[in-house]
Protein backbone atom coordinates (compact mmCIF):
# COMPACT_ATOMS: atom_id res chain seq x y z
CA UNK A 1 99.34 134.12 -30.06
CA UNK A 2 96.32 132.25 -30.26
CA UNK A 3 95.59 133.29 -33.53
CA UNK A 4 99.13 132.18 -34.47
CA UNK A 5 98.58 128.51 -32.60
CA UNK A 6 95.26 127.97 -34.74
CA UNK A 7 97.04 128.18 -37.96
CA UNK A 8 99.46 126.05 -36.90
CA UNK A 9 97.64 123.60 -35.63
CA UNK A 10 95.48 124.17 -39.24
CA UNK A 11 99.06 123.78 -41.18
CA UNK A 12 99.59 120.37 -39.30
CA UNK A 13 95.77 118.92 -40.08
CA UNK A 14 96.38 119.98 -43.66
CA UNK A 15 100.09 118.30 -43.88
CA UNK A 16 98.50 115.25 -42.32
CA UNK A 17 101.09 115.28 -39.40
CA UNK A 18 98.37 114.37 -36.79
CA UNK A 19 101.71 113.60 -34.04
CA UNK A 20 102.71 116.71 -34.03
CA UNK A 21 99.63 118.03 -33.65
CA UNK A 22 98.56 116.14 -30.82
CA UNK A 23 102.35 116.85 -29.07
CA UNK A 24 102.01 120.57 -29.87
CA UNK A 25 100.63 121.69 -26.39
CA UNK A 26 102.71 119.62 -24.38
CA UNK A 27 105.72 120.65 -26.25
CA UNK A 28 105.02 124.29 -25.81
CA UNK A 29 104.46 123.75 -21.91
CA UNK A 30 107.63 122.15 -21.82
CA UNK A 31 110.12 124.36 -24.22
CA UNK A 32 112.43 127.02 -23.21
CA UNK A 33 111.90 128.88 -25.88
CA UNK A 34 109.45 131.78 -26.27
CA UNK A 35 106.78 130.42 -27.49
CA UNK A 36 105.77 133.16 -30.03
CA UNK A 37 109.06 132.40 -31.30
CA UNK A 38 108.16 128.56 -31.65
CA UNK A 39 104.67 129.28 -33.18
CA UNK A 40 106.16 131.80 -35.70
CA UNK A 41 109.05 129.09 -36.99
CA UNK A 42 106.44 126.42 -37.03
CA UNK A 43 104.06 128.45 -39.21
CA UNK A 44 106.82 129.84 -41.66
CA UNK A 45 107.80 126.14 -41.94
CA UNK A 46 104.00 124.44 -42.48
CA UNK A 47 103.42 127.51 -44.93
CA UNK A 48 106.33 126.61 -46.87
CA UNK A 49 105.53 122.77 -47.05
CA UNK A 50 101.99 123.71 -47.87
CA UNK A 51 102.90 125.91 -50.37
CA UNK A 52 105.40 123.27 -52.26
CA UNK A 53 102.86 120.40 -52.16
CA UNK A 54 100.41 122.24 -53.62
CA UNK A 55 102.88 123.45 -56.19
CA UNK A 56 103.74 119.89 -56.97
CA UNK A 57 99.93 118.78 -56.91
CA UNK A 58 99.45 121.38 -59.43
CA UNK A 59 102.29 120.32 -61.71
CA UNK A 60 100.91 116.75 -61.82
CA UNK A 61 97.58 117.48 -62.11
CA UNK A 62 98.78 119.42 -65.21
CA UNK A 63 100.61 117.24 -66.93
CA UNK A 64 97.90 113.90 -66.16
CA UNK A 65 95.68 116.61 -68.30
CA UNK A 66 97.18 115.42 -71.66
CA UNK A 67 96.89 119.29 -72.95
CA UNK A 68 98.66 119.52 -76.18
CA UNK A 69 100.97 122.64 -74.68
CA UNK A 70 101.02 125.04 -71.77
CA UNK A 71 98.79 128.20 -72.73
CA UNK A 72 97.19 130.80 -69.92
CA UNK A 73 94.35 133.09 -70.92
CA UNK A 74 96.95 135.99 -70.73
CA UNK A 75 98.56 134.79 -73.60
CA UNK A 76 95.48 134.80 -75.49
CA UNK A 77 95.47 137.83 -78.12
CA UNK A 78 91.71 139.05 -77.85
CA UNK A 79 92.47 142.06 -80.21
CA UNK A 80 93.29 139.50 -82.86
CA UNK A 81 89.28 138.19 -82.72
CA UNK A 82 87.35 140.51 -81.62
CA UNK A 83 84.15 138.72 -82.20
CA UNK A 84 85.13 136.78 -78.58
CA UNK A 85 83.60 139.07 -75.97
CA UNK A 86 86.51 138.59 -73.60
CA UNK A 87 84.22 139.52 -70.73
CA UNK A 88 82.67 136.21 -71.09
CA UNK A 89 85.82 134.24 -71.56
CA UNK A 90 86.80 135.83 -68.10
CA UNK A 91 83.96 134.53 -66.73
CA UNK A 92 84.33 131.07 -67.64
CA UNK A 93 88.10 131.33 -66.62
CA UNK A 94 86.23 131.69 -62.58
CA UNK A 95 85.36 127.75 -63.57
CA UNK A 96 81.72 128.59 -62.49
CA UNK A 97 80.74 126.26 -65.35
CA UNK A 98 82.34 122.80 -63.57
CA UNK A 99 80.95 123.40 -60.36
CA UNK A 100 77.68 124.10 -62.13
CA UNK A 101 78.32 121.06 -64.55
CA UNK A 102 77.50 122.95 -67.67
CA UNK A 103 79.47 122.64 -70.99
CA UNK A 104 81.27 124.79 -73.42
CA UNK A 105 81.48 124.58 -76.67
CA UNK A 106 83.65 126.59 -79.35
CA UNK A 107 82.51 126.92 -82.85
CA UNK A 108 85.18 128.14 -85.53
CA UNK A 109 87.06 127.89 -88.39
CA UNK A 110 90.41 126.02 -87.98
CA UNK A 111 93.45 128.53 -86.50
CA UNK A 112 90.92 130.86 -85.02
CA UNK A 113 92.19 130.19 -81.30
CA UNK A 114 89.27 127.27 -80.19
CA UNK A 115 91.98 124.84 -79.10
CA UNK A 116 94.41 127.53 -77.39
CA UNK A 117 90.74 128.99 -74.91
CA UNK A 118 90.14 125.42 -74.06
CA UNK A 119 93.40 124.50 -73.34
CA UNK A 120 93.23 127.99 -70.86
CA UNK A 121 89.84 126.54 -69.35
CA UNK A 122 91.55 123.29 -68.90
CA UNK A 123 94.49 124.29 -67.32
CA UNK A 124 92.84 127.08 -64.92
CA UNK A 125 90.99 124.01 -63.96
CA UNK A 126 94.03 121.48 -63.05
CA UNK A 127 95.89 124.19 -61.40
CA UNK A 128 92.69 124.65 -58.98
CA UNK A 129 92.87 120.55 -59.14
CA UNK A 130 90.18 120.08 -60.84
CA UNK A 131 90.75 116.56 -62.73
CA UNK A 132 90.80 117.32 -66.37
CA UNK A 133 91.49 115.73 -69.35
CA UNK A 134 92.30 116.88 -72.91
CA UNK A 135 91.75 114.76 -75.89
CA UNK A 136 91.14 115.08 -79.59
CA UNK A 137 87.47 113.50 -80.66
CA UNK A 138 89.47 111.13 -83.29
CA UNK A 139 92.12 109.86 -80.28
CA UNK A 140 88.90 109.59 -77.96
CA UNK A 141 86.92 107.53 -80.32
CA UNK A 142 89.59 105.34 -81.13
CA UNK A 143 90.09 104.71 -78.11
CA UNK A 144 86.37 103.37 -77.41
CA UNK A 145 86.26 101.71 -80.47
CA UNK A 146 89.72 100.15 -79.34
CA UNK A 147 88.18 99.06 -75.99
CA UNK A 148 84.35 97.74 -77.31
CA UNK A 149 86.41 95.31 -79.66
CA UNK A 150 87.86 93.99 -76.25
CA UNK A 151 84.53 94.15 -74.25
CA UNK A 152 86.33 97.10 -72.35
CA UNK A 153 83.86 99.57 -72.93
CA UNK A 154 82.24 99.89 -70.04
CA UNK A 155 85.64 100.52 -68.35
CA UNK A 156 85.98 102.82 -70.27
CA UNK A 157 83.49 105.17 -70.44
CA UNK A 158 83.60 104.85 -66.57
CA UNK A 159 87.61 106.15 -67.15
CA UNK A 160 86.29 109.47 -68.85
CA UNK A 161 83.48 109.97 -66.75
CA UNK A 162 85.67 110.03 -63.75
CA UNK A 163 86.75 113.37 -64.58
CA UNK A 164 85.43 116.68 -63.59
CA UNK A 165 85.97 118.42 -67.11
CA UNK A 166 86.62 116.64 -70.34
CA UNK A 167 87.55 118.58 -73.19
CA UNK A 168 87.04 117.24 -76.85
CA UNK A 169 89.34 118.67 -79.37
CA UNK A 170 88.38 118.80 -83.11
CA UNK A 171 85.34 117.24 -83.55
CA UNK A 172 84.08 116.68 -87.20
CA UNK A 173 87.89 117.55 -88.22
CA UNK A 174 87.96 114.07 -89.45
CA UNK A 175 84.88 111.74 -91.23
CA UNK A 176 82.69 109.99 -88.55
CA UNK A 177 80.28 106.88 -88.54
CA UNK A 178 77.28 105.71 -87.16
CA UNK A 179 79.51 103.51 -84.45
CA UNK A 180 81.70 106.76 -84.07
CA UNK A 181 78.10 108.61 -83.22
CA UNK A 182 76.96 105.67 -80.83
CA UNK A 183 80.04 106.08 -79.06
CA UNK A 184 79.86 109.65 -78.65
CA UNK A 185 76.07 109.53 -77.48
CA UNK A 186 77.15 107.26 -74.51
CA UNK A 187 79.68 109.21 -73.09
CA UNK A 188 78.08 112.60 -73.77
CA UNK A 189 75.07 110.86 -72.03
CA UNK A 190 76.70 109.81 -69.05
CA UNK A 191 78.36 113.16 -68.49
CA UNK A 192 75.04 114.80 -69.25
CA UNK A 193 73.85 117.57 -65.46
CA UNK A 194 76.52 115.49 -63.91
CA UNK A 195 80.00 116.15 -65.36
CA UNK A 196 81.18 119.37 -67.43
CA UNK A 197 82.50 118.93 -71.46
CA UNK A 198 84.37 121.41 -73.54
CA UNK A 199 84.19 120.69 -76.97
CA UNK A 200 85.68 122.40 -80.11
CA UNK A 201 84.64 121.96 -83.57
CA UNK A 202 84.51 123.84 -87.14
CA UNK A 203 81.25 122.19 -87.69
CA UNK A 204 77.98 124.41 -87.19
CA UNK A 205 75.23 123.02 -85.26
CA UNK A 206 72.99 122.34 -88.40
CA UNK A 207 75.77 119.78 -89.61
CA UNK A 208 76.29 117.47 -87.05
CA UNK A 209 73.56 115.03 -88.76
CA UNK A 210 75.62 115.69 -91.56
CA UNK A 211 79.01 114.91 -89.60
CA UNK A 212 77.92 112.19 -87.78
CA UNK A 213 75.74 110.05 -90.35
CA UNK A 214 73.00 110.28 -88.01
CA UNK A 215 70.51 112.98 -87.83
CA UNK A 216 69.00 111.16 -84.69
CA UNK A 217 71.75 110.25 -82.59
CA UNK A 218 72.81 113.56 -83.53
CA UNK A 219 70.15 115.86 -82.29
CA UNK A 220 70.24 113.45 -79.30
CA UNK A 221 74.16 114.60 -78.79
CA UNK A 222 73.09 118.70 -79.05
CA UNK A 223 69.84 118.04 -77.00
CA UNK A 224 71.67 116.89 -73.53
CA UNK A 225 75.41 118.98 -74.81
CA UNK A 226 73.29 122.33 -75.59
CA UNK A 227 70.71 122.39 -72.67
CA UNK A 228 73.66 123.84 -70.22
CA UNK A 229 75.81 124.92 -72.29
CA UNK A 230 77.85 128.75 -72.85
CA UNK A 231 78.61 128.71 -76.83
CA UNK A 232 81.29 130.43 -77.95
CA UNK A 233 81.45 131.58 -81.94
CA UNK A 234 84.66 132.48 -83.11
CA UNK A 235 84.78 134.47 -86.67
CA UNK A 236 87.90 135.71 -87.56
CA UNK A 237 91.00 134.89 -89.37
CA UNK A 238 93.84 132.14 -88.25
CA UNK A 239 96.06 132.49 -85.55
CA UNK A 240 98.18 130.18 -87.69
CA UNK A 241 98.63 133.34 -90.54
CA UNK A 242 98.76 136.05 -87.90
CA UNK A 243 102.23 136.78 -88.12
CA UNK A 244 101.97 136.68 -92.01
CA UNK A 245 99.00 139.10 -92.03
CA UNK A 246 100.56 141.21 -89.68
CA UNK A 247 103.90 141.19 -91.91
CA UNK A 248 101.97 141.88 -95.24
């Protein structure tokens, strides 16, 4: 029974209902009821409550997340690209990376499944509440452009930093400048041993100077993004023509 009063009085702490902890002794001294019987109901009933908050936490923390749509890694077809060792992917999926604050990065041609494993990543970490947010690179630097033009940057940068993982979407999908790099240097900067980044682009390492009309700030970007990173290459065909290959 004491076993069974510990968790109880556990269930209680968690739920926050610090009364009914403190009236749980006197209220077993005083009940007519068996109190194995009492502990037992109590239990099922703080399991249960437990159970559906986190459930709820979970949802919420999902959808604050921004992800594009709701994809788990069993979902993913690793047949399909066999140049992803799925061993690897599995081991990111244990979210070692956050607590370690190291990055990912996929590198691929559009379709070939980049968005879909960091939307995985992303998700595994919200359901373990883990604050996340997804955003595409144009949306994000828009969005700091949009808030330096109203002396809001600081705020900001401050916003995305807040979170534990940050995933980029698309980079170099659409033309950058030299404001667009500056941008991206800050916030990569302040994230840099401290928070974790996932970041998906079709542009090889040896273009980003290229991409981001900045060989400097560029290299400055891959220096503090690549010193703790895990990069994933993707070469294979799109998931976007799979069905049509597959049909052929």
């Amino acid at each position: 029974m004491n076993n069974e009063y510990n968790e109880v009085i556990n269930n209680l702490a968690t739920l926050k209902l610090f009364k009914m902890k403190e009236s749980l002794p006197n209220v077993m001294e005083q009940s007519q009821i068996d109190n194995t019987k009492l502990l037992n109901v109590l239990k099922n009933l703080t399991d249960e409550e437990i159970k559906q908050r986190d459930k709820t936490a979970m949802e919420m923390n999902i959808k604050l997340g921004h992800f594009p749509y709701f994809k788990t890694i069993n979902m993913f077809d690793f047949d399909f690209q066999p140049s992803i060792d799925k061993n690897k992917i599995m081991d990111l999926m244990t979210l070692r990376f956050i607590d370690n604050a190291e990055n990912v990065i996929f590198v691929g041609l559009p379709g070939t499944g980049k968005t879909m494993l960091s939307c995985c990543l992303g998700i595994e970490a919200a359901s373990k509440r883990v604050s996340t947010y997804f955003v595409s690179c144009a949306a994000l630097l828009n969005d700091l452009k949009k808030a330096k033009y109203e002396n809001k940057l600081e705020s900001r940068l401050k916003q995305y930093c807040k979170y534990k993982l940050l995933i980029i979407d698309e980079f170099g999908f659409l033309p950058l400048n030299k404001d667009d790099a500056n941008l991206l240097f800050q916030l990569v900067s302040r994230r840099y041993e401290n928070k974790s980044i996932i970041i998906s682009t079709n542009i090889p390492f040896s273009k980003w100077g290229e991409a981001l009309n900045d060989p400097v700030i560029a290299t400055a970007i891959l220096d503090r993004l690549l010193h703790h990173s895990h990069i994933i290459q993707i070469d294979g065909p799109s998931y976007r023509t799979k069905d049509i290959i597959m049909e052929g």
